[in-house]
C-alpha atoms as a PDB file:
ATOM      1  CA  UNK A   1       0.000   0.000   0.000  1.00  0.00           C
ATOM      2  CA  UNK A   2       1.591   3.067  -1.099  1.00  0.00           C
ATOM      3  CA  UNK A   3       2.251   5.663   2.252  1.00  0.00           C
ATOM      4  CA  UNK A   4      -0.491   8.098   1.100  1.00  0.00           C
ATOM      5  CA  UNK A   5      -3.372   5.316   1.044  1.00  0.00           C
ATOM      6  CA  UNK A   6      -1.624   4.323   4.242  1.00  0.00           C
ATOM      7  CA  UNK A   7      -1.599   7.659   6.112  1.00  0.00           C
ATOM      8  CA  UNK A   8      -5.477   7.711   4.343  1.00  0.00           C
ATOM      9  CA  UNK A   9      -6.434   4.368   6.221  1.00  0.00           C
ATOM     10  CA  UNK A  10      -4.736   5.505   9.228  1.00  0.00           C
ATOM     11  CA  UNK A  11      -6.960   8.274   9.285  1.00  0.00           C
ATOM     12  CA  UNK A  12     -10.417   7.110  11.040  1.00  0.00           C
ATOM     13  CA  UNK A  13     -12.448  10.228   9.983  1.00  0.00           C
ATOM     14  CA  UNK A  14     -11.177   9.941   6.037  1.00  0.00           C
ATOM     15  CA  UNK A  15     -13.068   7.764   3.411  1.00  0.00           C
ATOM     16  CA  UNK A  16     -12.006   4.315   2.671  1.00  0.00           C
ATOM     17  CA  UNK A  17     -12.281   4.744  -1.207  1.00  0.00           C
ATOM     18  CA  UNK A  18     -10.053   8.102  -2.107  1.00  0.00           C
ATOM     19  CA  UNK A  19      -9.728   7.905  -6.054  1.00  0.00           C
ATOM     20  CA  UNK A  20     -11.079   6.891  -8.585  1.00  0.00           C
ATOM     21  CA  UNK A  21      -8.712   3.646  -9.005  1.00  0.00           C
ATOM     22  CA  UNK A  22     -10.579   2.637  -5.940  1.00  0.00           C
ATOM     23  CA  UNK A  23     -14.108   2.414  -8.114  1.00  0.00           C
ATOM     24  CA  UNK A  24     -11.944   0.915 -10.781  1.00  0.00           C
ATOM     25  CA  UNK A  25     -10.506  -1.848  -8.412  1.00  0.00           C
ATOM     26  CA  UNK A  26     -13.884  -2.477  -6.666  1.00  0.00           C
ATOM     27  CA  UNK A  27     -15.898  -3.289 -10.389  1.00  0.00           C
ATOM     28  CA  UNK A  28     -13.154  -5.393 -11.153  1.00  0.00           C
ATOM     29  CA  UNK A  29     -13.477  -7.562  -8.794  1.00  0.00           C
ATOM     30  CA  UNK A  30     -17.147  -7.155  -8.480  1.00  0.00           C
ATOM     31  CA  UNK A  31     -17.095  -8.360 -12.627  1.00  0.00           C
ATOM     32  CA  UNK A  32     -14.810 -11.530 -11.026  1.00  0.00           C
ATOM     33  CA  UNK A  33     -17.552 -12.512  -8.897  1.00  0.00           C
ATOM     34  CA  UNK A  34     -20.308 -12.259 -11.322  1.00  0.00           C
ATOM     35  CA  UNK A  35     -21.939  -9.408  -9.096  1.00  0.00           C
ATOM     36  CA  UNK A  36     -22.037  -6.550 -11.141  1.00  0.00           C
ATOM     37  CA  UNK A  37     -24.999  -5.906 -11.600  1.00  0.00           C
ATOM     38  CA  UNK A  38     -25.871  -6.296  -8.163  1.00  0.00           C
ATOM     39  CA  UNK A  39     -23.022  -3.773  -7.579  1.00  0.00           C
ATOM     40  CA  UNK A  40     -24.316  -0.912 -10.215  1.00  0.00           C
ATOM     41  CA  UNK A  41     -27.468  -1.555  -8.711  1.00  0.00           C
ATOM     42  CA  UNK A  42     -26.490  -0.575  -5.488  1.00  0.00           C
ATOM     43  CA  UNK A  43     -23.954   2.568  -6.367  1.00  0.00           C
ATOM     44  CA  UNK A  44     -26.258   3.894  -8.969  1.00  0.00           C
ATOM     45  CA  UNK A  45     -30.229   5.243  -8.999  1.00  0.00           C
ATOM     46  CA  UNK A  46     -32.248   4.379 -12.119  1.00  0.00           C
ATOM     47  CA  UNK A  47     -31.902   7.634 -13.551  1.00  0.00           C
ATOM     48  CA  UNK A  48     -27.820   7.312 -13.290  1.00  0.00           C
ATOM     49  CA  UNK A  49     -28.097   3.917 -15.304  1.00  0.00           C
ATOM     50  CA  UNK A  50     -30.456   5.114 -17.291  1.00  0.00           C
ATOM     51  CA  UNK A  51     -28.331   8.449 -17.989  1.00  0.00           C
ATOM     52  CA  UNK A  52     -25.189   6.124 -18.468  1.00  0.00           C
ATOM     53  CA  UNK A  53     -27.030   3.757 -20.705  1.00  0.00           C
ATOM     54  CA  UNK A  54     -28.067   7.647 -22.736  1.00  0.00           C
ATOM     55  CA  UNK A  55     -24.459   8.537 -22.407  1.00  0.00           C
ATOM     56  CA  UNK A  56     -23.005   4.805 -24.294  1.00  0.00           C
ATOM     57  CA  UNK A  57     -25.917   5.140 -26.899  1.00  0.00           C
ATOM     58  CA  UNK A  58     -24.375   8.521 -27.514  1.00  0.00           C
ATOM     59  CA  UNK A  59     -20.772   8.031 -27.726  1.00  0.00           C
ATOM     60  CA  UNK A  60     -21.710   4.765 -30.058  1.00  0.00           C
ATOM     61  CA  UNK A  61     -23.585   6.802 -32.870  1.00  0.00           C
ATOM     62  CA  UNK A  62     -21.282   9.299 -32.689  1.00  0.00           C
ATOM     63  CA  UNK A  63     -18.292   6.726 -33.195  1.00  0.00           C
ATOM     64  CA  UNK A  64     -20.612   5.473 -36.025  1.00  0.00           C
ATOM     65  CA  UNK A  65     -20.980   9.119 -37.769  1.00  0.00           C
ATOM     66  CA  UNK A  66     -24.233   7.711 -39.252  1.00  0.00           C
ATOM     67  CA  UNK A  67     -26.805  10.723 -37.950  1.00  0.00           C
ATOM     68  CA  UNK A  68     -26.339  14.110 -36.897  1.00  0.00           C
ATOM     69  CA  UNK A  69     -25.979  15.464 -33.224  1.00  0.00           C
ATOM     70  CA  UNK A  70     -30.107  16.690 -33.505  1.00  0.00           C
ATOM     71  CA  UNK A  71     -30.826  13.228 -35.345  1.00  0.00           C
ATOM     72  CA  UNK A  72     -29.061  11.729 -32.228  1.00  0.00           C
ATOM     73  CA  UNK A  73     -31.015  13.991 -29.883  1.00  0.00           C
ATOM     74  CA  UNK A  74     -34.100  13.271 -30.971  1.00  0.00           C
ATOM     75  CA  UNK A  75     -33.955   9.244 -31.404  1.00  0.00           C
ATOM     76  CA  UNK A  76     -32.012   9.152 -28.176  1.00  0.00           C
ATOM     77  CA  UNK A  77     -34.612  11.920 -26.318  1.00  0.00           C
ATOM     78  CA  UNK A  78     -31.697  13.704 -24.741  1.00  0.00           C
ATOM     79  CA  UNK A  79     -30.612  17.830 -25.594  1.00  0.00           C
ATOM     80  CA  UNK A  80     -28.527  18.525 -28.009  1.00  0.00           C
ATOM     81  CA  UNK A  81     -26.694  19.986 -25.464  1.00  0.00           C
ATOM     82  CA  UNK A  82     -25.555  16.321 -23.939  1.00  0.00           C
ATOM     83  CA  UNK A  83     -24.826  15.184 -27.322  1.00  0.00           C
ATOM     84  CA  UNK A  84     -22.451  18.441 -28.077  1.00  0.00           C
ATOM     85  CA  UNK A  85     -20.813  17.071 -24.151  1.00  0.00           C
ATOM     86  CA  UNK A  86     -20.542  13.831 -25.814  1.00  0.00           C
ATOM     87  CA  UNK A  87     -19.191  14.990 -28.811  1.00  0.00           C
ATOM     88  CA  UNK A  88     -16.212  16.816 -26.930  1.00  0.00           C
ATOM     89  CA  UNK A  89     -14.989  14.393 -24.933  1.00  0.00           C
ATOM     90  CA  UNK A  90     -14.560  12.492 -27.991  1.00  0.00           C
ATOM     91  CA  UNK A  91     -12.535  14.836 -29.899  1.00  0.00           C
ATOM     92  CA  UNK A  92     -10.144  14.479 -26.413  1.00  0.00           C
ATOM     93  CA  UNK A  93      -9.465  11.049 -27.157  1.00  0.00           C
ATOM     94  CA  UNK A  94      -6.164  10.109 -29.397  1.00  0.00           C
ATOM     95  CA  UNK A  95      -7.703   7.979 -32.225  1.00  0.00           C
ATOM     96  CA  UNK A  96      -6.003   4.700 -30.966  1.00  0.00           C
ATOM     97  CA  UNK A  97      -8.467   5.323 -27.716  1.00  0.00           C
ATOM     98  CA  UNK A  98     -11.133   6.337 -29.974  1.00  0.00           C
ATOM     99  CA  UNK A  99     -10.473   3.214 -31.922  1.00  0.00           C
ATOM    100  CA  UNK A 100     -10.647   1.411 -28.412  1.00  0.00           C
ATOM    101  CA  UNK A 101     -13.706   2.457 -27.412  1.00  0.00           C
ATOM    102  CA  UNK A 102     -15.661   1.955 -30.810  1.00  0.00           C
ATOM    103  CA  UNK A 103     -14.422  -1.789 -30.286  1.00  0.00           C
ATOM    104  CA  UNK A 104     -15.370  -2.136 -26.787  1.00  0.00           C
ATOM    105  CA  UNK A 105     -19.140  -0.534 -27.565  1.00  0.00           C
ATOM    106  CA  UNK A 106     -19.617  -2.444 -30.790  1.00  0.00           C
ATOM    107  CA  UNK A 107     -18.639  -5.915 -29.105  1.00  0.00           C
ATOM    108  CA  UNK A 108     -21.131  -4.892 -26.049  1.00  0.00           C
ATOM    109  CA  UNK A 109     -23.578  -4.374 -29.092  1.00  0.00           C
ATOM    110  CA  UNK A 110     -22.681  -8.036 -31.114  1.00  0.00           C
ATOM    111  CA  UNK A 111     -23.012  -9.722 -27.432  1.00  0.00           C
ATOM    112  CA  UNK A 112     -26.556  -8.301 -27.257  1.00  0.00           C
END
């Protein structure tokens, strides 16, 4: 454990998850044990999976380049406004990444 996730756990009144590769950690093992569903179920309300679920369906026709942002807003029934927040964290990702995650959401779509 590296000394500032020690001095962390040392710490009564501080959290026991601190970063973010504390979430990441947790769902991996959670996707080990077959739980996580059970697990998303817990951490997240229906509108945050139903906002993430939005936010994959986004990212995956705008990977696709098939319809425009408004074409995506309206079969989606989100703002155009999400779609444009969408649309700009994609033009942060180097197009190896890009590549990456067009793979990952188009296998999650062949599994289906």
């Amino acid at each position: 454990m590296d000394k500032s996730k020690q001095q962390i756990h040392n710490d009564e009144s501080a959290p026991e998850f601190a970063n973010w590769q504390d979430v990441l950690t947790l769902l991996e093992h959670s996707c080990q044990q077959e739980q996580l569903d059970f697990l998303l179920s817990m951490l997240l309300t229906y509108d945050e999976r139903e906002a993430l679920l939005a936010r994959m369906n986004i990212l995956h026709e705008l990977i696709k380049g098939e319809r425009s942002q408004r074409q995506v807003s309206q079969m989606l029934g989100v703002g155009v406004a999400t779609i444009t927040r969408g649309s700009s964290e994609l033009k942060k990702l180097q197009p190896e990444q890009k590549q990456q995650l067009q793979a990952m959401l188009q296998a999650a779509v062949d599994k289906a």
